[in-house]
C-alpha atoms as a PDB file:
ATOM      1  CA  UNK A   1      53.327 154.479 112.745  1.00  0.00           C
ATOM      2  CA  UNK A   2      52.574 154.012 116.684  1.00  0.00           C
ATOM      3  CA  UNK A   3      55.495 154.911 119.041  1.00  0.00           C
ATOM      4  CA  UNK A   4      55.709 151.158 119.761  1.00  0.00           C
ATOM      5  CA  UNK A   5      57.509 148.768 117.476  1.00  0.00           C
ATOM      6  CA  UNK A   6      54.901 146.456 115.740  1.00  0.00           C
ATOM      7  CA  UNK A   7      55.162 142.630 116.166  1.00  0.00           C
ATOM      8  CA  UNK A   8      54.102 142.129 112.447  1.00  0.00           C
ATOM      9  CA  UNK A   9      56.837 143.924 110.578  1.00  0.00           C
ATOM     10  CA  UNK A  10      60.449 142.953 109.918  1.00  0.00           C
ATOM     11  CA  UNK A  11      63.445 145.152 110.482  1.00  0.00           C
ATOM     12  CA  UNK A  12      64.127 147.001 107.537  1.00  0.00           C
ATOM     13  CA  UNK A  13      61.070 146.144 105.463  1.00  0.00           C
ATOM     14  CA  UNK A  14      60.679 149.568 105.057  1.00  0.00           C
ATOM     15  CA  UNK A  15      57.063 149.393 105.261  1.00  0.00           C
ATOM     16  CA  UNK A  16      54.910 152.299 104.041  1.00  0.00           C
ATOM     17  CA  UNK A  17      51.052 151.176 105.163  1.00  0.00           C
ATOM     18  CA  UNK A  18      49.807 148.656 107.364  1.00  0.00           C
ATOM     19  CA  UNK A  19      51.378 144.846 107.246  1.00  0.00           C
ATOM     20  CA  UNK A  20      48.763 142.879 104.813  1.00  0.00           C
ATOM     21  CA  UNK A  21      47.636 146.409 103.270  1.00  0.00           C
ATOM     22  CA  UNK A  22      47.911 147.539  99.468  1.00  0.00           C
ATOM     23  CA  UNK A  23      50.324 150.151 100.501  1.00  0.00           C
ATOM     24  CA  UNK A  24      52.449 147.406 102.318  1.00  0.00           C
ATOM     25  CA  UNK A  25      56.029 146.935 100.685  1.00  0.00           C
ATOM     26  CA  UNK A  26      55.100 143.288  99.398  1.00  0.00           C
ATOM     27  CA  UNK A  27      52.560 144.586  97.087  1.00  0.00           C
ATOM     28  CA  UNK A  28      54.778 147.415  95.770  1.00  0.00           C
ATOM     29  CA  UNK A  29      57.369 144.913  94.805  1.00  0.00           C
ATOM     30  CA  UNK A  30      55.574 142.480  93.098  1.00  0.00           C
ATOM     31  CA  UNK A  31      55.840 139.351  95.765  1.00  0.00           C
ATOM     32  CA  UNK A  32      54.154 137.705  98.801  1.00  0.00           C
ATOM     33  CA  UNK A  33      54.980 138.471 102.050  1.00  0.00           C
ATOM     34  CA  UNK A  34      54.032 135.007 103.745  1.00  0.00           C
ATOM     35  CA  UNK A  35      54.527 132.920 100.619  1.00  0.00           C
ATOM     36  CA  UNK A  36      55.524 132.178  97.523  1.00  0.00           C
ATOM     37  CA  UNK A  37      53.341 130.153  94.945  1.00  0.00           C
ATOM     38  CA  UNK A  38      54.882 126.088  95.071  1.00  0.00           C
ATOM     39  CA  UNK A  39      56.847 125.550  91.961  1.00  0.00           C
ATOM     40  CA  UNK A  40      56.340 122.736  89.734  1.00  0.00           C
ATOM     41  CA  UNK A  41      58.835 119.982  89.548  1.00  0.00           C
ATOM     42  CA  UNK A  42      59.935 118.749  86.719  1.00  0.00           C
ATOM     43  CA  UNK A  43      60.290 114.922  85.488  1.00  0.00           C
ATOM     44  CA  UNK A  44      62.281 112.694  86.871  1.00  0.00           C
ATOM     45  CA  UNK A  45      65.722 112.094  85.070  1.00  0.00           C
ATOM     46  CA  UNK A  46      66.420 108.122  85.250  1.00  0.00           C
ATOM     47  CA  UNK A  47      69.590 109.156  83.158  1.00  0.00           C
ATOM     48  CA  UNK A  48      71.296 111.155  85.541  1.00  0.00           C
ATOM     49  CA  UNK A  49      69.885 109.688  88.991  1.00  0.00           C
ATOM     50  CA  UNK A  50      71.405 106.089  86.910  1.00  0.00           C
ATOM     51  CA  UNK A  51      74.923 108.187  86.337  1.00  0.00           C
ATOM     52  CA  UNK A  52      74.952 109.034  90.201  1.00  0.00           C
ATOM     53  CA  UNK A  53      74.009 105.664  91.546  1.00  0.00           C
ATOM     54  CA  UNK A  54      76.502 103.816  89.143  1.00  0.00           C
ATOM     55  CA  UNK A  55      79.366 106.694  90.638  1.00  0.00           C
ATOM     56  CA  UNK A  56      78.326 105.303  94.193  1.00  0.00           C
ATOM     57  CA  UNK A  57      78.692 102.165  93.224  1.00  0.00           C
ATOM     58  CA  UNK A  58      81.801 102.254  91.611  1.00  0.00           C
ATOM     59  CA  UNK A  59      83.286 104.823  93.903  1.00  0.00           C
ATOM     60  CA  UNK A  60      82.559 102.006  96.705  1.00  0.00           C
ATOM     61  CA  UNK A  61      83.878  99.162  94.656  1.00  0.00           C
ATOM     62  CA  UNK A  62      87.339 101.129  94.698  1.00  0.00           C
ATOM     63  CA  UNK A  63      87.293 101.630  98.689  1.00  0.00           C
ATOM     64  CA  UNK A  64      86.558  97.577  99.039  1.00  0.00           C
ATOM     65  CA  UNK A  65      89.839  97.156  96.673  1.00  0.00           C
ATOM     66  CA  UNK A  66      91.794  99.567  98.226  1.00  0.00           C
ATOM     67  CA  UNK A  67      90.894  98.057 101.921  1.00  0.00           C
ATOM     68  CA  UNK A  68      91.611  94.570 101.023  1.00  0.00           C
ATOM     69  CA  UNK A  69      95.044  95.264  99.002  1.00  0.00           C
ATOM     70  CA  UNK A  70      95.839  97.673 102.080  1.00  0.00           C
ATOM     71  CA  UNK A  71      95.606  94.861 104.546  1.00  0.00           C
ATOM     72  CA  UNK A  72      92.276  96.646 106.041  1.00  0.00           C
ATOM     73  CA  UNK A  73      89.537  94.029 105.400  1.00  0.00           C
ATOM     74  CA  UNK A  74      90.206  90.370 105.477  1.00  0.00           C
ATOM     75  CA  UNK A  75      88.020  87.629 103.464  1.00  0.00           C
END
């Protein structure tokens, strides 16, 4: 390694080759070192997003009858 730290590696990467190279430590370990392959999402759940959105929903229903018995809103 030059005398001069190198822009391209990250403190403590322990690096043993060039950044990019075979010898580099993201190749030794198995992963990228820029990026990691997207991972599929899986289908939307209508079920639960339905459960949240009805626990909104209810959870505001309860503030609007706890403002208007507590004198807060007027109607």
């Amino acid at each position: 390694m030059a005398s001069e730290p190198n822009a391209t590696t990250h403190a403590g990467d322990g690096m043993v080759g060039a950044h990019g190279s075979m010898a580099d430590h993201g190749d030794a370990h198995g992963h990228d070192d820029h990026a990691h392959a997207g991972a599929a999402l899986g289908p939307l759940d209508l079920r639960a997003w339905g459960a949240g959105l009805l626990g909104i929903l209810l959870g505001l229903a309860i503030a609007l009858s706890l403002a208007l018995a507590g004198g807060v809103l007027h109607f």
